[in-house]
N, C-alpha and C. Protein backbone atom coordinates (compact mmCIF):
# COMPACT_ATOMS: atom_id res chain seq x y z
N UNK A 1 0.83 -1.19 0.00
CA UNK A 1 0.00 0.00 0.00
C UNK A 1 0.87 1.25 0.00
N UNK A 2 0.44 2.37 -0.58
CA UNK A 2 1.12 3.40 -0.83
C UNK A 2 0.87 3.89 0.89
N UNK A 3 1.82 4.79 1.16
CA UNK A 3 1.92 4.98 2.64
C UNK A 3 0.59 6.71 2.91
N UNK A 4 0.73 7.02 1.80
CA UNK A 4 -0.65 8.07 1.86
C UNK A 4 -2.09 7.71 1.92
N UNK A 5 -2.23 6.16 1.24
CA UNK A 5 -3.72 5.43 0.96
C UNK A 5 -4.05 5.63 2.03
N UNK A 6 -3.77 5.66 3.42
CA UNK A 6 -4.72 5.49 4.79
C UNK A 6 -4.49 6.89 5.70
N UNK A 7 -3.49 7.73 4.85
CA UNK A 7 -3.82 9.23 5.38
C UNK A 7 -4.77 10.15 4.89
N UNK A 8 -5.39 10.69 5.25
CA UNK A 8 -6.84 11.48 5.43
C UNK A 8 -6.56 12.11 5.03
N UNK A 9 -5.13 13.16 4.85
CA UNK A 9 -4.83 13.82 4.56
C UNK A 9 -4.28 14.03 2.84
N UNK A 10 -3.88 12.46 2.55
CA UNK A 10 -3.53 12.23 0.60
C UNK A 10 -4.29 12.34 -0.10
N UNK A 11 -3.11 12.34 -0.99
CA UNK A 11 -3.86 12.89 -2.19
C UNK A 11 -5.07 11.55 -2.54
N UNK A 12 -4.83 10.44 -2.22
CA UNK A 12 -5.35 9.32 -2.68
C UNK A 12 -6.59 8.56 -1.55
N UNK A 13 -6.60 9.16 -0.57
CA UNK A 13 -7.44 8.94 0.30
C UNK A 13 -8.50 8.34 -0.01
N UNK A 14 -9.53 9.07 -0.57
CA UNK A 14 -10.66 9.41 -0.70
C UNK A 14 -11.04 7.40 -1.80
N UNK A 15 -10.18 8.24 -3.08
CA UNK A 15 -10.32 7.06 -3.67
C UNK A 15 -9.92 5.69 -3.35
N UNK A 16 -9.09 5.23 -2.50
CA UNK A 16 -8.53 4.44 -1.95
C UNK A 16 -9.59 3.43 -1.38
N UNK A 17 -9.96 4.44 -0.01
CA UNK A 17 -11.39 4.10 0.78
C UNK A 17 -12.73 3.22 0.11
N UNK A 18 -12.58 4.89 -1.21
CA UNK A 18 -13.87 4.47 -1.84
C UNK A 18 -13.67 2.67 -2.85
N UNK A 19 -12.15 2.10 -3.07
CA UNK A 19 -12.11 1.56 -3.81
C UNK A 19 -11.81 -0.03 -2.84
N UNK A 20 -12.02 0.08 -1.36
CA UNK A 20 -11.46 -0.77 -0.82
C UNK A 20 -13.05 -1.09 -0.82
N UNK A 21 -14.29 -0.26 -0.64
CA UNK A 21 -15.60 -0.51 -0.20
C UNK A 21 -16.21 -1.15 -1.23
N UNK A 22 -15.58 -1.08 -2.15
CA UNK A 22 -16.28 -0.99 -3.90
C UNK A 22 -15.45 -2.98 -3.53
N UNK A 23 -14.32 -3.19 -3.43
CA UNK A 23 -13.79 -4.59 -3.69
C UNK A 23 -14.58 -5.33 -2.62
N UNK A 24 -14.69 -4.99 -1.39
CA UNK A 24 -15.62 -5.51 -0.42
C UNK A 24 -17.27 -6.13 -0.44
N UNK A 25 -17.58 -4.94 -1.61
CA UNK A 25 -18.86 -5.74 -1.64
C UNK A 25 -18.45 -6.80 -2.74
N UNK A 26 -18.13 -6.34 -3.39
CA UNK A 26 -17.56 -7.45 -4.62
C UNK A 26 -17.60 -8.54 -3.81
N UNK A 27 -16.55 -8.82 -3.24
CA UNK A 27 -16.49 -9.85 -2.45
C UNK A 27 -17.75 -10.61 -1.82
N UNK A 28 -18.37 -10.05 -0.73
CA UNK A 28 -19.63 -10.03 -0.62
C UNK A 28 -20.37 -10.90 -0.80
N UNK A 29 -20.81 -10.54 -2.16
CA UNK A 29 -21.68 -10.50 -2.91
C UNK A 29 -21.22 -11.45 -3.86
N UNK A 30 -20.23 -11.98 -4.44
CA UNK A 30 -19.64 -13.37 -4.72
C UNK A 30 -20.34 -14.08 -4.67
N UNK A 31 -21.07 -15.03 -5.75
CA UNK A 31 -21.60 -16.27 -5.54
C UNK A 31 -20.74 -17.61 -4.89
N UNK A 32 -19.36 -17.48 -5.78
CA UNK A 32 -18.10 -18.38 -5.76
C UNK A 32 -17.69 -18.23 -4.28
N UNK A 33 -17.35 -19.20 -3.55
CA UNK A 33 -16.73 -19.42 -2.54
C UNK A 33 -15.54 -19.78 -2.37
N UNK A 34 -14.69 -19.72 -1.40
CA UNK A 34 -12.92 -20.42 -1.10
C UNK A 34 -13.24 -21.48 -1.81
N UNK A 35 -14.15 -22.95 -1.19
CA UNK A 35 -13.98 -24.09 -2.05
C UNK A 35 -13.93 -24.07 -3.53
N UNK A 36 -14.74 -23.21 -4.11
CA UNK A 36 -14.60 -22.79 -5.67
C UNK A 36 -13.25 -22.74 -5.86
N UNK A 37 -12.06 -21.61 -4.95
CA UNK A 37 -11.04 -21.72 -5.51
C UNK A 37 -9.87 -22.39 -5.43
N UNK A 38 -10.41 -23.37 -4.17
CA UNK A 38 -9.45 -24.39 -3.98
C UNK A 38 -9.98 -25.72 -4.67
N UNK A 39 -10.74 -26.04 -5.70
CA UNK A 39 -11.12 -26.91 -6.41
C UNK A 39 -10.06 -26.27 -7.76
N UNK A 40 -10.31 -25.24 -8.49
CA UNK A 40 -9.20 -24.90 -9.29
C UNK A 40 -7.76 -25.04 -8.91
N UNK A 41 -7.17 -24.89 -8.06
CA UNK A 41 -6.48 -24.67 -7.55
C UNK A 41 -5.55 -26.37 -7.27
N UNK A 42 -6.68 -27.13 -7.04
CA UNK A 42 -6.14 -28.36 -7.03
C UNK A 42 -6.02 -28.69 -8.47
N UNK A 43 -7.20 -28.44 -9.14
CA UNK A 43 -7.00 -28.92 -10.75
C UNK A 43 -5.66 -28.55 -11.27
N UNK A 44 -5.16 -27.26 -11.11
CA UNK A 44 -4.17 -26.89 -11.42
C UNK A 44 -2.86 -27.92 -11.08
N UNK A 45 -2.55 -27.63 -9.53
CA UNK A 45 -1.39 -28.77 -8.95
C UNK A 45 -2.29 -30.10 -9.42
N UNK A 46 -3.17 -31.03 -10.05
CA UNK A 46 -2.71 -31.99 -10.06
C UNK A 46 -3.03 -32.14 -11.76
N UNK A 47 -3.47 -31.54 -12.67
CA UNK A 47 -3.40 -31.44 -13.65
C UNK A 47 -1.87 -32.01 -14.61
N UNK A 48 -2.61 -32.99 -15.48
CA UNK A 48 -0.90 -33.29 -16.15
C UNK A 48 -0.10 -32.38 -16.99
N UNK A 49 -1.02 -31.47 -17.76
CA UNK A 49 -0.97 -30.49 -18.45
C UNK A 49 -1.78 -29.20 -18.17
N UNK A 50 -1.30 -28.61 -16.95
CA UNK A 50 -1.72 -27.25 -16.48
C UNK A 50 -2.00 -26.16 -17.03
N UNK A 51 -2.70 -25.46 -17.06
CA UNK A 51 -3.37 -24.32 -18.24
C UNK A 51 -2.51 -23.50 -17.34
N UNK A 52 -2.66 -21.81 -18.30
CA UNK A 52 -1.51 -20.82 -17.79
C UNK A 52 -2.57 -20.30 -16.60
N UNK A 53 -3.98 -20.54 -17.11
CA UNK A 53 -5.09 -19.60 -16.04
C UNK A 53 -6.25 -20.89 -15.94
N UNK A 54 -6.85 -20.07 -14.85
CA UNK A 54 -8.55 -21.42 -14.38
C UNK A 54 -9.32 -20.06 -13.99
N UNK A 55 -10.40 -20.10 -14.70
CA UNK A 55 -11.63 -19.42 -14.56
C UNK A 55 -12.66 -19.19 -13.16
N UNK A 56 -12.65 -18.89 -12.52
CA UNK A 56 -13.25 -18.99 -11.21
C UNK A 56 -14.11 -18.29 -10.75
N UNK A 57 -15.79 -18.94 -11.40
CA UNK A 57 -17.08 -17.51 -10.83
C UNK A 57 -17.71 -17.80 -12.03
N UNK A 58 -19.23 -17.30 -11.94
CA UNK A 58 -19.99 -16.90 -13.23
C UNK A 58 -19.21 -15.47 -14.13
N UNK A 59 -19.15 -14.35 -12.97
CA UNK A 59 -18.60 -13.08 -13.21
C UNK A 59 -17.53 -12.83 -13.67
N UNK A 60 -16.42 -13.97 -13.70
CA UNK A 60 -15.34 -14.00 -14.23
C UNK A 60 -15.20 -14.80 -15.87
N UNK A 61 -16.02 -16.20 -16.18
CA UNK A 61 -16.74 -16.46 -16.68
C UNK A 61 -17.14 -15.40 -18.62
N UNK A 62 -18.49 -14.54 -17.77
CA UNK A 62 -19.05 -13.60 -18.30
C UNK A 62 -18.12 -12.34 -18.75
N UNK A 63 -17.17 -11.63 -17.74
CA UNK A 63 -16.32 -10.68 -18.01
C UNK A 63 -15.33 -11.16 -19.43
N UNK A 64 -14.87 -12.68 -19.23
CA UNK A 64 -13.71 -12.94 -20.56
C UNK A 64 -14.36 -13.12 -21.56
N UNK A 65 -15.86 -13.52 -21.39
CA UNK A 65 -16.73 -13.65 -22.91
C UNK A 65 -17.15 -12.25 -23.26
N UNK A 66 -17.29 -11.24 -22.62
CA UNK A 66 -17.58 -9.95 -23.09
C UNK A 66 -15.82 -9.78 -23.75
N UNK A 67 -14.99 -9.49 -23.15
CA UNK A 67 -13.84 -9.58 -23.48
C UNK A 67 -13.33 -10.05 -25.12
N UNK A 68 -13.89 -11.32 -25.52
CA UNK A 68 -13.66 -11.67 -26.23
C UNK A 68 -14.61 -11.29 -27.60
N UNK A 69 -15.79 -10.58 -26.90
CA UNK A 69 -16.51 -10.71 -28.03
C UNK A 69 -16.61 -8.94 -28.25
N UNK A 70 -15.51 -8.03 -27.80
CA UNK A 70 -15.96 -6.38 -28.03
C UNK A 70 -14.15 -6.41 -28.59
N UNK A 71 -13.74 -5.08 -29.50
CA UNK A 71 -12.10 -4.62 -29.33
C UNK A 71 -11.92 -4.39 -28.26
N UNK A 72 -10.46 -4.49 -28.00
CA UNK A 72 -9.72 -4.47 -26.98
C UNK A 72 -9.45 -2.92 -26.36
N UNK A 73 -9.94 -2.00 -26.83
CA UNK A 73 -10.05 -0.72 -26.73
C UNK A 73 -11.81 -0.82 -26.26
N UNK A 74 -12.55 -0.90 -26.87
CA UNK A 74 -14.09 -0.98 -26.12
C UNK A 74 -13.88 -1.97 -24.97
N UNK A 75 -13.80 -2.66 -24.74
CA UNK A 75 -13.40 -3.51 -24.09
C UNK A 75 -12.66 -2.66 -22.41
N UNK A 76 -11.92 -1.90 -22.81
CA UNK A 76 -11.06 -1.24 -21.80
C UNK A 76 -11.62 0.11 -21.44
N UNK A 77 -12.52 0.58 -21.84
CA UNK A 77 -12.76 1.44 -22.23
C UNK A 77 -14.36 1.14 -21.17
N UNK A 78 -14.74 0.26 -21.21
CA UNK A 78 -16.01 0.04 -20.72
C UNK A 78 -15.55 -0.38 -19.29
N UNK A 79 -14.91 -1.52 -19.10
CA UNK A 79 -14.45 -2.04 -17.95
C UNK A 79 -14.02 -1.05 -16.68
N UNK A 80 -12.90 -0.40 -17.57
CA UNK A 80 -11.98 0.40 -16.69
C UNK A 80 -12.91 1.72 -16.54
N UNK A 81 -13.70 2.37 -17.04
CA UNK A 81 -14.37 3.46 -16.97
C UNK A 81 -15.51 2.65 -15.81
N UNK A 82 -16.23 1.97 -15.88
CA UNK A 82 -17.79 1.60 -14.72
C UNK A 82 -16.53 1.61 -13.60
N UNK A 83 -15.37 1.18 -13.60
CA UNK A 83 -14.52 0.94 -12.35
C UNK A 83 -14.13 2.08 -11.97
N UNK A 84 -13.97 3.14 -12.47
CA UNK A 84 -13.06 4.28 -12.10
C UNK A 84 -14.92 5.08 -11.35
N UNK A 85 -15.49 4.89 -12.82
CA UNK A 85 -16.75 5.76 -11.91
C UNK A 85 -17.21 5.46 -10.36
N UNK A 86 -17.04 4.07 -10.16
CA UNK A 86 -17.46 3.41 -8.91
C UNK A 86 -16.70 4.01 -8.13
N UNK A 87 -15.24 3.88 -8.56
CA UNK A 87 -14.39 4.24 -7.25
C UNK A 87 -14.37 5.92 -7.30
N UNK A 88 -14.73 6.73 -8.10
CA UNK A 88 -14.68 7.99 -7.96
C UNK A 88 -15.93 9.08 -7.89
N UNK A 89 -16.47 8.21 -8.14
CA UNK A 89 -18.24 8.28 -7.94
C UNK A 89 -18.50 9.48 -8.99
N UNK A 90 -18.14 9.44 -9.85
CA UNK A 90 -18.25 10.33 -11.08
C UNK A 90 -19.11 9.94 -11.98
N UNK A 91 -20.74 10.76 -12.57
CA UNK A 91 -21.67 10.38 -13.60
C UNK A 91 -20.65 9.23 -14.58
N UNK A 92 -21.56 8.65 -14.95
CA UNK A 92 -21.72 7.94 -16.56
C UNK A 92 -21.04 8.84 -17.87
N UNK A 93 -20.20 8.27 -18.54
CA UNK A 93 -20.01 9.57 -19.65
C UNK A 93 -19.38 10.86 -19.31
N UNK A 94 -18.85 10.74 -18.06
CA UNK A 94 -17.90 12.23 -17.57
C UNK A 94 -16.97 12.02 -18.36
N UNK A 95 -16.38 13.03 -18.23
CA UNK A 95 -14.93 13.39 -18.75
C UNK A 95 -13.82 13.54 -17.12
């Protein structure tokens, strides 16, 4: 952690907070559980031929099929913008 994230006083405060509350519900609100990721997790270690990644969640799932099916610029563009708005609580379509 940057040593300003938990001073009140940084520049980064605000968003920090707002972005620890924003991963929290995420969490939350998770359908997927630990066992979800310790079932991958074993697939992986006992797998004969280990993939580089294991998919873990509906939401994770859904995110790589949107992924795959927009450019990689829309794609980033959509993702990273609903995320920044969340954590900065800035309208839809701001600048």
């Amino acid at each position: 952690m940057a040593a300003k994230a938990l001073d009140p006083s940084g520049p980064y405060y605000r968003w920090f907070a707002r972005a620890e509350k924003l991963a929290d519900r995420m969490a939350a609100s998770a359908p997927n559980r630990p066992a979800d990721v310790a079932r991958a997790v074993h697939q992986a270690l006992t797998a004969r031929r280990p993939r580089l990644r294991y998919v873990v969640g509906r939401r994770a799932r859904l995110l790589l099929a949107l992924r795959s099916c927009l450019p990689g610029e829309s794609f980033e563009r959509l993702y990273a913008g609903a995320v920044i708005r969340k954590t900065t609580g800035a309208p839809a379509g701001g600048a």
